[in-house]
C-alpha atoms as a PDB file:
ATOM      1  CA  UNK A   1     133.650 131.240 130.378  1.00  0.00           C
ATOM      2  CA  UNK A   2     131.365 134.392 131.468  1.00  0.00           C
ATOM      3  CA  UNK A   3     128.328 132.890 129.423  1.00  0.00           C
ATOM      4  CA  UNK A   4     129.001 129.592 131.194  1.00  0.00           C
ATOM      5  CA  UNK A   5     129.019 131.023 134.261  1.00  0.00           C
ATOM      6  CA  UNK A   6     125.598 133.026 134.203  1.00  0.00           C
ATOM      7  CA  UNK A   7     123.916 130.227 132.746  1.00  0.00           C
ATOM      8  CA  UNK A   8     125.357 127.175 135.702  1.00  0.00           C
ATOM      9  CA  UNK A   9     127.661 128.990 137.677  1.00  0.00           C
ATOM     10  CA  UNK A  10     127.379 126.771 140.697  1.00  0.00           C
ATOM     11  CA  UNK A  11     128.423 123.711 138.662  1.00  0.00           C
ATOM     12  CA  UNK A  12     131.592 125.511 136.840  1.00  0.00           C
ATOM     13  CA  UNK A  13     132.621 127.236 139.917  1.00  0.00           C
ATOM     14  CA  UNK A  14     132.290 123.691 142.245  1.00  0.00           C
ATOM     15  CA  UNK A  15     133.203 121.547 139.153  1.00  0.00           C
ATOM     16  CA  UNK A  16     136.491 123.979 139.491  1.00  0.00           C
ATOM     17  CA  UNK A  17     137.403 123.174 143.012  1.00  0.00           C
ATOM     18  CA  UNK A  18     136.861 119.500 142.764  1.00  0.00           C
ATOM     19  CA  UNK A  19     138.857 119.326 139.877  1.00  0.00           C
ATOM     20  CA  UNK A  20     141.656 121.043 141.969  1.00  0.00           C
ATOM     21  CA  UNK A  21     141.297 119.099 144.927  1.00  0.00           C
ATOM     22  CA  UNK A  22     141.589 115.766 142.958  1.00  0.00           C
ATOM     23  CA  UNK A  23     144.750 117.180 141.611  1.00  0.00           C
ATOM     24  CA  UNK A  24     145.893 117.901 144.801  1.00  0.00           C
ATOM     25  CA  UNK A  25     144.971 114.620 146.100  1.00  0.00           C
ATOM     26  CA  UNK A  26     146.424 112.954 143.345  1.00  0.00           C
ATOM     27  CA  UNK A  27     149.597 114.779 143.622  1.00  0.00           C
ATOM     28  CA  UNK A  28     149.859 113.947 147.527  1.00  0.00           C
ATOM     29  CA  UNK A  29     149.409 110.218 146.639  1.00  0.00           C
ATOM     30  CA  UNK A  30     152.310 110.393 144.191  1.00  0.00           C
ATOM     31  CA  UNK A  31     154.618 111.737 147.065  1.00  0.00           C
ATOM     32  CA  UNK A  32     154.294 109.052 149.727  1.00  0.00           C
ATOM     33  CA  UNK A  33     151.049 109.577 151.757  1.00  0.00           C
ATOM     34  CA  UNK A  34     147.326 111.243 152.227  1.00  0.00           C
ATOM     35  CA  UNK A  35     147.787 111.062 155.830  1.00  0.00           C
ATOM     36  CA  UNK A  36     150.981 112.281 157.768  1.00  0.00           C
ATOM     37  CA  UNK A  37     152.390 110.953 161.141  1.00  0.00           C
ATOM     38  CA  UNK A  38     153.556 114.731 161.984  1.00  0.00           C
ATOM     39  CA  UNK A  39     151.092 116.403 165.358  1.00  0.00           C
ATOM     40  CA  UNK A  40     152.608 120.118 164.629  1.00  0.00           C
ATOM     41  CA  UNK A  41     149.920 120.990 162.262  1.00  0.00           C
ATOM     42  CA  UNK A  42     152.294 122.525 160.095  1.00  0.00           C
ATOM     43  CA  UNK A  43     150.750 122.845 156.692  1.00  0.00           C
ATOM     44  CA  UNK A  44     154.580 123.193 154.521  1.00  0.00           C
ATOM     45  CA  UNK A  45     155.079 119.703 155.405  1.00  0.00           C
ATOM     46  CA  UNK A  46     152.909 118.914 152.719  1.00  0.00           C
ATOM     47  CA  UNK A  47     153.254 121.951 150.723  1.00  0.00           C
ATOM     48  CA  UNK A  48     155.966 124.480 150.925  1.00  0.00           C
ATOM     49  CA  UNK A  49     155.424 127.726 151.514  1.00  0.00           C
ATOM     50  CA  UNK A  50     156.961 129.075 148.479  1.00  0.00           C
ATOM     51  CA  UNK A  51     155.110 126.873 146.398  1.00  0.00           C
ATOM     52  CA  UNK A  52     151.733 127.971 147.869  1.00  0.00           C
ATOM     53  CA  UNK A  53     153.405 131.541 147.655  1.00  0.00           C
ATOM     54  CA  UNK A  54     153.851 131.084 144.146  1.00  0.00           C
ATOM     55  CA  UNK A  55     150.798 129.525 142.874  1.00  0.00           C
ATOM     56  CA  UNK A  56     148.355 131.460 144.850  1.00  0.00           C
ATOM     57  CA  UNK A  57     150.243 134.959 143.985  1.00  0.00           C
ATOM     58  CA  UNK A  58     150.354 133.961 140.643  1.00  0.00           C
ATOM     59  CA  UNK A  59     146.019 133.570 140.631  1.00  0.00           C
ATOM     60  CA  UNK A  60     145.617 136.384 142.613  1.00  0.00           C
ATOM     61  CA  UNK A  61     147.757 138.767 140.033  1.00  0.00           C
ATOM     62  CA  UNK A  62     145.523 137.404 137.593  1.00  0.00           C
ATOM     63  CA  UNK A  63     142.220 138.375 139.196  1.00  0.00           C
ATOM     64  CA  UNK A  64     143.648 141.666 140.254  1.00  0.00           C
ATOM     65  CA  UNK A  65     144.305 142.339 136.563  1.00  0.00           C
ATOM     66  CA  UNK A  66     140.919 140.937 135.482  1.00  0.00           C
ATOM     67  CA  UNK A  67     138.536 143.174 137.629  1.00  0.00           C
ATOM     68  CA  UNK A  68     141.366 145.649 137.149  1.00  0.00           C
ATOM     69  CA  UNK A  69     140.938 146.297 133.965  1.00  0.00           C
ATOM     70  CA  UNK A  70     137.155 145.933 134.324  1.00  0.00           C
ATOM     71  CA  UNK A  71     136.515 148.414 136.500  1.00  0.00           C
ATOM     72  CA  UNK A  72     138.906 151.006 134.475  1.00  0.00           C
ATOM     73  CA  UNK A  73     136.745 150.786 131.882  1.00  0.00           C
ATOM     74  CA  UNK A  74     133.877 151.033 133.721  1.00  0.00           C
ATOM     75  CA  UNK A  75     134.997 154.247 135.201  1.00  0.00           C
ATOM     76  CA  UNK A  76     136.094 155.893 131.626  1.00  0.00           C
ATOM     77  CA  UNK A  77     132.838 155.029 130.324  1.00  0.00           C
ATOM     78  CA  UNK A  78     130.471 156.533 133.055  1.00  0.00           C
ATOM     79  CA  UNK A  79     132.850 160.036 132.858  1.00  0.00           C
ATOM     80  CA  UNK A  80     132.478 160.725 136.547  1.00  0.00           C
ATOM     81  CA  UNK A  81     133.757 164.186 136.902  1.00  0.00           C
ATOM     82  CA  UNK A  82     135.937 165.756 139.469  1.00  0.00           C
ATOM     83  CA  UNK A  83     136.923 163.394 142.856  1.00  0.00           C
ATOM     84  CA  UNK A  84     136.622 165.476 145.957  1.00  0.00           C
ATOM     85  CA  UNK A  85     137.811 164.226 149.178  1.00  0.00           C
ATOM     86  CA  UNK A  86     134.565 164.275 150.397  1.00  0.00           C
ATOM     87  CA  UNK A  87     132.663 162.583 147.883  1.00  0.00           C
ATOM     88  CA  UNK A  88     135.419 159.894 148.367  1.00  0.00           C
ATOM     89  CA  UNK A  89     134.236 159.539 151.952  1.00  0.00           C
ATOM     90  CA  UNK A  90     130.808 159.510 151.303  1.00  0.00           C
ATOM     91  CA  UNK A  91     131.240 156.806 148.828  1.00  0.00           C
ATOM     92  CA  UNK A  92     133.101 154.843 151.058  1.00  0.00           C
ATOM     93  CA  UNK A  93     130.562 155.300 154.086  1.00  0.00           C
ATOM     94  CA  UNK A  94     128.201 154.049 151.593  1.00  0.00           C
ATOM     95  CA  UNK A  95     129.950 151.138 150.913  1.00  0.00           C
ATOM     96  CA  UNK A  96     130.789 149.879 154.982  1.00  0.00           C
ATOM     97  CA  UNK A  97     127.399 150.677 156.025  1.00  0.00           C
ATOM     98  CA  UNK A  98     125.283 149.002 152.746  1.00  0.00           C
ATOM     99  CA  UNK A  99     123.876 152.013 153.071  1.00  0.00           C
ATOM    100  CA  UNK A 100     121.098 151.030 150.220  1.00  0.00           C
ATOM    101  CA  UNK A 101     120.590 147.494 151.205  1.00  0.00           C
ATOM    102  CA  UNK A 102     118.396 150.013 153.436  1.00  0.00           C
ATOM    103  CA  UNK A 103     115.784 150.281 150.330  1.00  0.00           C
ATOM    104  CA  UNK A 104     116.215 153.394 150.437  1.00  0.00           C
ATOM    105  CA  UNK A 105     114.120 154.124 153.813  1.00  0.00           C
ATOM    106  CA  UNK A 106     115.720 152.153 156.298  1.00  0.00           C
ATOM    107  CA  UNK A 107     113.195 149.275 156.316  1.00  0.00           C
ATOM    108  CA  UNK A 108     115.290 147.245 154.212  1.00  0.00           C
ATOM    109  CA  UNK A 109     114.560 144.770 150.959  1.00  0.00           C
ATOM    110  CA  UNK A 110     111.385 142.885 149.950  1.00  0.00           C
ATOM    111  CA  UNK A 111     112.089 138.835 149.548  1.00  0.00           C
ATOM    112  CA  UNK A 112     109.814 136.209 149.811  1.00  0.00           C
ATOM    113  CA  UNK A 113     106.474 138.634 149.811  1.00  0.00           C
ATOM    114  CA  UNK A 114     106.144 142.013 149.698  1.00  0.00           C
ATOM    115  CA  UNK A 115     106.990 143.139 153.531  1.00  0.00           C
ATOM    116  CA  UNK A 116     110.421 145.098 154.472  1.00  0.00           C
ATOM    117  CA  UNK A 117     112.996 143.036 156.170  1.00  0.00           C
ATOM    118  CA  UNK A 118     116.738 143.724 157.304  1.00  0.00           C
ATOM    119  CA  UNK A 119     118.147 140.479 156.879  1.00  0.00           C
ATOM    120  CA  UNK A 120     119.667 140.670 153.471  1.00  0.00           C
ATOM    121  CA  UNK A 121     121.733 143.768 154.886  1.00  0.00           C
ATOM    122  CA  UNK A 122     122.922 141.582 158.125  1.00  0.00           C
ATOM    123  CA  UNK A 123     123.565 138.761 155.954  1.00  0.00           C
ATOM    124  CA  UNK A 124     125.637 141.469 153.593  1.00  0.00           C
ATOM    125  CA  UNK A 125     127.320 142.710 156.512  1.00  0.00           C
ATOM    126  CA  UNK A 126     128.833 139.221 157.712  1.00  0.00           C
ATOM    127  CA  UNK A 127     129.740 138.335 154.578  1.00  0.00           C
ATOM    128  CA  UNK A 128     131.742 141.402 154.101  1.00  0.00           C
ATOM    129  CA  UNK A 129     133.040 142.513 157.168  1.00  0.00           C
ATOM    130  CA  UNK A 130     133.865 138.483 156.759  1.00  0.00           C
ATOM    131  CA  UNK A 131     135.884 139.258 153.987  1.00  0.00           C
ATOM    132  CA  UNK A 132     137.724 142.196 155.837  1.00  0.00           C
ATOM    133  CA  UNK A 133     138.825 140.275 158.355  1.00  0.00           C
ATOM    134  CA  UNK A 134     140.126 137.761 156.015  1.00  0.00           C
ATOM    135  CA  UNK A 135     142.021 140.260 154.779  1.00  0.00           C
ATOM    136  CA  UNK A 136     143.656 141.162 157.983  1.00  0.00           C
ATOM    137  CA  UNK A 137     144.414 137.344 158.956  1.00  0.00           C
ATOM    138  CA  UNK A 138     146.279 137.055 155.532  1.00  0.00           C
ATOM    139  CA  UNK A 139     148.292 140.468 155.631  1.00  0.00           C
ATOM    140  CA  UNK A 140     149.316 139.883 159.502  1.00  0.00           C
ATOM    141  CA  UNK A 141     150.443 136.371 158.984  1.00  0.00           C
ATOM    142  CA  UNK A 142     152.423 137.938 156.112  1.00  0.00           C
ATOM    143  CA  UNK A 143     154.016 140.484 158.858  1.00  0.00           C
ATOM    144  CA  UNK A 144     154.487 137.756 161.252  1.00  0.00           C
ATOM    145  CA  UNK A 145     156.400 135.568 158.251  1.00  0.00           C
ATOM    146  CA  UNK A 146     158.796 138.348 156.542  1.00  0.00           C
ATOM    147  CA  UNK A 147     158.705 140.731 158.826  1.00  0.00           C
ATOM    148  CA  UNK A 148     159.632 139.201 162.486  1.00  0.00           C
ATOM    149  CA  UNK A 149     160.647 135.884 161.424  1.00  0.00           C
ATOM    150  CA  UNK A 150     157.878 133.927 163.034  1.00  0.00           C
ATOM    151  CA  UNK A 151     156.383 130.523 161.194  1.00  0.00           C
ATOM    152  CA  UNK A 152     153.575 128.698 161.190  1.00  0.00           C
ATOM    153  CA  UNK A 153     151.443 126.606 162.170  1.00  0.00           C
ATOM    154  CA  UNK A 154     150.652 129.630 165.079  1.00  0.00           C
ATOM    155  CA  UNK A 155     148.881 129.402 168.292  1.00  0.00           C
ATOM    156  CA  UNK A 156     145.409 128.900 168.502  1.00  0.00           C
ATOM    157  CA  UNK A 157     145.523 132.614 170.553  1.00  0.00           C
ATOM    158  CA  UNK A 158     147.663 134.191 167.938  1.00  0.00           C
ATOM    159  CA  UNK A 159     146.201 137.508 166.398  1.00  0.00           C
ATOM    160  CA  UNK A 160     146.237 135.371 162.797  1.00  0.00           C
ATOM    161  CA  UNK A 161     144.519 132.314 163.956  1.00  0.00           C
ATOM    162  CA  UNK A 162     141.787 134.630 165.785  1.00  0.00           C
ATOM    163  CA  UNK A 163     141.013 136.681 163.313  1.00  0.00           C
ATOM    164  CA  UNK A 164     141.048 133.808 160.582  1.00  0.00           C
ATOM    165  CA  UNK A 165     138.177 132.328 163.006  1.00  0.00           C
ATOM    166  CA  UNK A 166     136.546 135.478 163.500  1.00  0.00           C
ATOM    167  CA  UNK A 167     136.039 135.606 159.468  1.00  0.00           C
ATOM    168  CA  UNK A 168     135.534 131.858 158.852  1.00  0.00           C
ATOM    169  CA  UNK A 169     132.496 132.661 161.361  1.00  0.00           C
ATOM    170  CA  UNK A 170     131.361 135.440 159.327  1.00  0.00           C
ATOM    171  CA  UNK A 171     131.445 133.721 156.162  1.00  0.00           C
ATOM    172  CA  UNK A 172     129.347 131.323 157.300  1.00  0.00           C
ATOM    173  CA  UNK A 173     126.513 132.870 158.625  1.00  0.00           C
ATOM    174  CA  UNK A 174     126.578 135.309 155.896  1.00  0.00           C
ATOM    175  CA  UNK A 175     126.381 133.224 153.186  1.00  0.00           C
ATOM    176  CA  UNK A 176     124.057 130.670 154.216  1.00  0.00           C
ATOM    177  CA  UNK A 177     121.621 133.393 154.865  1.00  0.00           C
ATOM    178  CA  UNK A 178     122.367 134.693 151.816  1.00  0.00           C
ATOM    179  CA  UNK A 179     121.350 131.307 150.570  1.00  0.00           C
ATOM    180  CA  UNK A 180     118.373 130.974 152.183  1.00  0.00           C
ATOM    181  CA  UNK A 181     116.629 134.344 151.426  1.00  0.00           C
ATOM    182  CA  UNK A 182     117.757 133.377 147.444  1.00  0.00           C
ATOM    183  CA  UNK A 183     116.425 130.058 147.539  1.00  0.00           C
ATOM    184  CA  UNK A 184     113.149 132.068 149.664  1.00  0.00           C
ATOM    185  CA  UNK A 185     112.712 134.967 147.119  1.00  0.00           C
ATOM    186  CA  UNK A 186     110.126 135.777 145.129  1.00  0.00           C
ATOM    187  CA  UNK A 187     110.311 134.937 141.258  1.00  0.00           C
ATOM    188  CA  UNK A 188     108.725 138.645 140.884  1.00  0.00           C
ATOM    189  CA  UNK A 189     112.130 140.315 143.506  1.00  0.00           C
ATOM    190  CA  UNK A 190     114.804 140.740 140.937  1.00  0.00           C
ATOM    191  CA  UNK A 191     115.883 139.240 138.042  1.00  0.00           C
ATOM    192  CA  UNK A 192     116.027 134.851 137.969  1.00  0.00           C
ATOM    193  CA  UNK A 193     118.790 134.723 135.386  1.00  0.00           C
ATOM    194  CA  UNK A 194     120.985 136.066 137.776  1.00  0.00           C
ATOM    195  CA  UNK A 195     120.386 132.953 141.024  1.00  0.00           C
ATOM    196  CA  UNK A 196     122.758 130.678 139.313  1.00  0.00           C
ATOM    197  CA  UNK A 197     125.748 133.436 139.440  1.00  0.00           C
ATOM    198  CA  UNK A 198     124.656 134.426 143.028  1.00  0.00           C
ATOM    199  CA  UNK A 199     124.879 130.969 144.272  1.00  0.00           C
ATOM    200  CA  UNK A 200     128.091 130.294 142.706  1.00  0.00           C
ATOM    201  CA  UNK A 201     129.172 132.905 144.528  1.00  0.00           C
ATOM    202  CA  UNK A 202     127.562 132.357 148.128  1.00  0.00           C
ATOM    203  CA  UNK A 203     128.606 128.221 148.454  1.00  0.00           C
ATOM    204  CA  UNK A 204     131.642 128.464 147.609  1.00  0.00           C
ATOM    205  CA  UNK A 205     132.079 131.236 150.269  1.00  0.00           C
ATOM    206  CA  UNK A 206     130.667 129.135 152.587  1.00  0.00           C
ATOM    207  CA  UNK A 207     132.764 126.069 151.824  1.00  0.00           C
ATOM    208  CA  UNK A 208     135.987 127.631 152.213  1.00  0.00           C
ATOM    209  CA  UNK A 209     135.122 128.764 155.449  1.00  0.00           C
ATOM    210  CA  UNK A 210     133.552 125.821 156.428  1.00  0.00           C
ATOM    211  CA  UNK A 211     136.495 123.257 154.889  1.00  0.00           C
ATOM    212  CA  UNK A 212     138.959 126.373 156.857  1.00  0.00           C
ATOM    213  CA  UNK A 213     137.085 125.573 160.228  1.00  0.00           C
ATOM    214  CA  UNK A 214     137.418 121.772 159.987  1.00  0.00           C
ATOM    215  CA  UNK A 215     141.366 122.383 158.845  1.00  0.00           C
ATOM    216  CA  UNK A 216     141.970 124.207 161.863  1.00  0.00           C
ATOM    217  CA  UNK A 217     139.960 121.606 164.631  1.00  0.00           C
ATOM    218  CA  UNK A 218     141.996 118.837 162.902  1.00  0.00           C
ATOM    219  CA  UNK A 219     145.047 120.252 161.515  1.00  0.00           C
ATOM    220  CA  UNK A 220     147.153 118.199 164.247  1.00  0.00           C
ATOM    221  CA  UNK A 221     145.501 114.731 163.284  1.00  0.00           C
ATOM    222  CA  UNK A 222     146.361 112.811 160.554  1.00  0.00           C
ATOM    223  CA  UNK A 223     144.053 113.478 158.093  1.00  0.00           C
ATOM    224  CA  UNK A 224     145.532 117.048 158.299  1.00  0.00           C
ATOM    225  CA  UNK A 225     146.923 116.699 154.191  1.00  0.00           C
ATOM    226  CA  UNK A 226     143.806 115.339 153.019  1.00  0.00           C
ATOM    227  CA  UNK A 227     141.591 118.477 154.678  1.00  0.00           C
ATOM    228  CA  UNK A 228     144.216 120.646 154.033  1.00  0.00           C
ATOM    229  CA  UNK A 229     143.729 119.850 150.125  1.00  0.00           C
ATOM    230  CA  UNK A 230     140.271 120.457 150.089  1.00  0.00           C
ATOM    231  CA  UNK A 231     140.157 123.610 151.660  1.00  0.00           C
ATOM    232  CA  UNK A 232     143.164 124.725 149.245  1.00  0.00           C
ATOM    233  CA  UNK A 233     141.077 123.013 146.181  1.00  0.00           C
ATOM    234  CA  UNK A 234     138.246 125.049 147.277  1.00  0.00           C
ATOM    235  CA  UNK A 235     139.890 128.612 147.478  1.00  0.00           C
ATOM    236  CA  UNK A 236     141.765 128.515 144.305  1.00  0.00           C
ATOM    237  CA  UNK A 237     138.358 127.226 142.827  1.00  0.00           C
ATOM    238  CA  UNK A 238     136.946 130.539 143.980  1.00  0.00           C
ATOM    239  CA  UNK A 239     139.980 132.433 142.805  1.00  0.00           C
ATOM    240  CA  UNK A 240     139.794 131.703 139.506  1.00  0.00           C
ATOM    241  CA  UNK A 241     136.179 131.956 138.486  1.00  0.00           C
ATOM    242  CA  UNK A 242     136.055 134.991 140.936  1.00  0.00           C
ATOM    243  CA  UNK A 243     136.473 137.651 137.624  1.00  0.00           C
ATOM    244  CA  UNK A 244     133.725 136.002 136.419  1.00  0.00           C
ATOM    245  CA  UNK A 245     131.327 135.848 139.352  1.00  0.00           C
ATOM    246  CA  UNK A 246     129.537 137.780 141.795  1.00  0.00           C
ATOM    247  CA  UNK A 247     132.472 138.897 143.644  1.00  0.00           C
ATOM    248  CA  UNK A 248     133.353 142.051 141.220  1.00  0.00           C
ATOM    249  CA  UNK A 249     129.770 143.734 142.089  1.00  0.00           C
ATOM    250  CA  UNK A 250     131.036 145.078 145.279  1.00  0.00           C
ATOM    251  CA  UNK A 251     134.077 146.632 143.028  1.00  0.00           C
ATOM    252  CA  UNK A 252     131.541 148.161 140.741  1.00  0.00           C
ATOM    253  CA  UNK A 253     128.987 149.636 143.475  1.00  0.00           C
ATOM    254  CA  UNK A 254     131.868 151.824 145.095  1.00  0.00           C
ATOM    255  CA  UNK A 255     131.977 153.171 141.733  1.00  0.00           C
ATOM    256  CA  UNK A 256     128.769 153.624 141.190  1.00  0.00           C
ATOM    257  CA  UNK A 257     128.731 155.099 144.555  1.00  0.00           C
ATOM    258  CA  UNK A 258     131.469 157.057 143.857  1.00  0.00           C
ATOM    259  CA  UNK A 259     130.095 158.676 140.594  1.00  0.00           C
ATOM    260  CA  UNK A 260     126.962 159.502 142.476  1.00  0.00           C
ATOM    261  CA  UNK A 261     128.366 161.355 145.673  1.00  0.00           C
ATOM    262  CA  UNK A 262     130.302 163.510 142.776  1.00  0.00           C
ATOM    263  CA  UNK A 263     126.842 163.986 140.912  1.00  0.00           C
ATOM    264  CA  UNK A 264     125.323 165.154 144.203  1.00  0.00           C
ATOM    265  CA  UNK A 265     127.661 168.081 144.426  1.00  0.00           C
ATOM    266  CA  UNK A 266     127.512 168.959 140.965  1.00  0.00           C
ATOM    267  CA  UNK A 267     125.758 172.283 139.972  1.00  0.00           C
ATOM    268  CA  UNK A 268     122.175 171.421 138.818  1.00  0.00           C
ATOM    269  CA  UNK A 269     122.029 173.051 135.188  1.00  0.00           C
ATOM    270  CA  UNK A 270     119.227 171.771 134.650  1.00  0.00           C
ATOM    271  CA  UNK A 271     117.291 172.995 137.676  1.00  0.00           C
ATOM    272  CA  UNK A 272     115.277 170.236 138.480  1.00  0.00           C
ATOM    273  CA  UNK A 273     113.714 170.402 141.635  1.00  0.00           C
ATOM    274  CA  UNK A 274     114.017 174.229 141.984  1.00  0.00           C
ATOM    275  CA  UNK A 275     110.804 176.928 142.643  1.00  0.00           C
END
């Protein structure tokens, strides 16, 4: 599938998710109904929550595993040396700020021509810190399920649903800019075998946060099941072409940033740059 997916990402990776949503669809119709008379928004009404537990834990085990055992052997092959607390935090402050989407003198990337611009860090930035936040909507609805007994569907001003919108805002502004500056590029800024994997990577972002969005304006109508199986078809989409996508670079540049804050404190044996 990795050949596949450099060559026509976009198509594999949204050829995925439609595929899923059909299913999904499909399966719906089977039980009763694609629309629901319920107004609690409550998304186990049409799939349980151990189900979705299940499924979902089961493809993100496997993508843990995948870039897993990627990046170990990444790491044993570039023989980075002795970790030091401090490297460690350099690497990481690195890796929050995009430190070298900076191009190296603060001025940013070349795109379209051959002038400096920021955006592509911005755009980096809401994607990520998109991402992040993500993150935190996930692992506090988790608290708020196992740990203190609450269930969903939650409050519009509950920490989960805030911080779900928070990052379904991010990952839309990031990736369509994302989008733009690739589609804006130069042919001569970077390498062009590479677009189709980067764009399989960026709409699919911004579909799940856009199909998220729409799920959460509408998820007390009765189209709820039918949105609700589109923005489920696209995630697990994502999920399972992400160990074969763009999303494992951000893995492999904390390594790489990792290996060289160690360099950097390494004794120079070869004394370059000395008297």
């Amino acid at each position: 599938m990795g050949a596949a997916y450099r060559k026509s990402g976009l198509f594999v990776a949204l050829a995925s998710s439609l595929s899923l949503i059909a299913f999904l669809l499909f399966t719906q119709l089977l039980n009763g109904s694609l629309t629901t008379t319920s107004r609690a928004g409550n998304f186990y009404e049409v799939y349980s929550h151990n189900a979705l537990a299940i499924v979902f834990g089961a493809v993100f085990l496997f993508v843990i595993a995948s870039l897993g055992l990627g990046l170990l052997r990444f790491w044993s092959s570039i023989i980075p040396g002795a970790i030091s607390s401090t490297a460690g935090a350099e690497a990481v402050h690195d890796a929050l700020t995009l430190k070298y989407l900076g191009g190296g003198h603060g001025d940013g990337c070349n795109n379209e021509d051959d002038r400096f611009s920021l955006w592509r860090r911005r755009f980096h930035h809401f994607t990520f810190y998109g991402f992040v936040l993500c993150f935190a909507a996930t692992s506090v609805a988790t608290l708020y399920h196992y740990l203190l007994g609450l269930q969903a569907p939650y409050a519009l001003t509950s920490l989960p649903v805030i911080l779900g919108t928070l990052w379904g805002i991010g990952l839309l502004i990031g990736p369509a800019g994302l989008l733009y500056l690739n589609f804006m590029r130069n042919a001569d800024h970077g390498d062009k075998s590479q677009r189709p994997m980067d764009r399989a990577f960026i709409v699919p972002l911004f579909l799940i946060s856009l199909s998220g969005l729409v799920l959460l304006v509408y998820r007390e109508t009765a189209s709820m099941p039918v949105l609700l199986s589109i923005h489920l078809g696209v995630v697990m989409g994502f999920f399972l072409t992400m160990p074969y996508g763009k999303f494992g670079h951000g893995f492999y540049r904390l390594v790489a940033l990792l290996k060289n804050s160690i360099e950097k404190r390494q004794k120079n044996n070869m004394l370059f740059g000395s008297d």
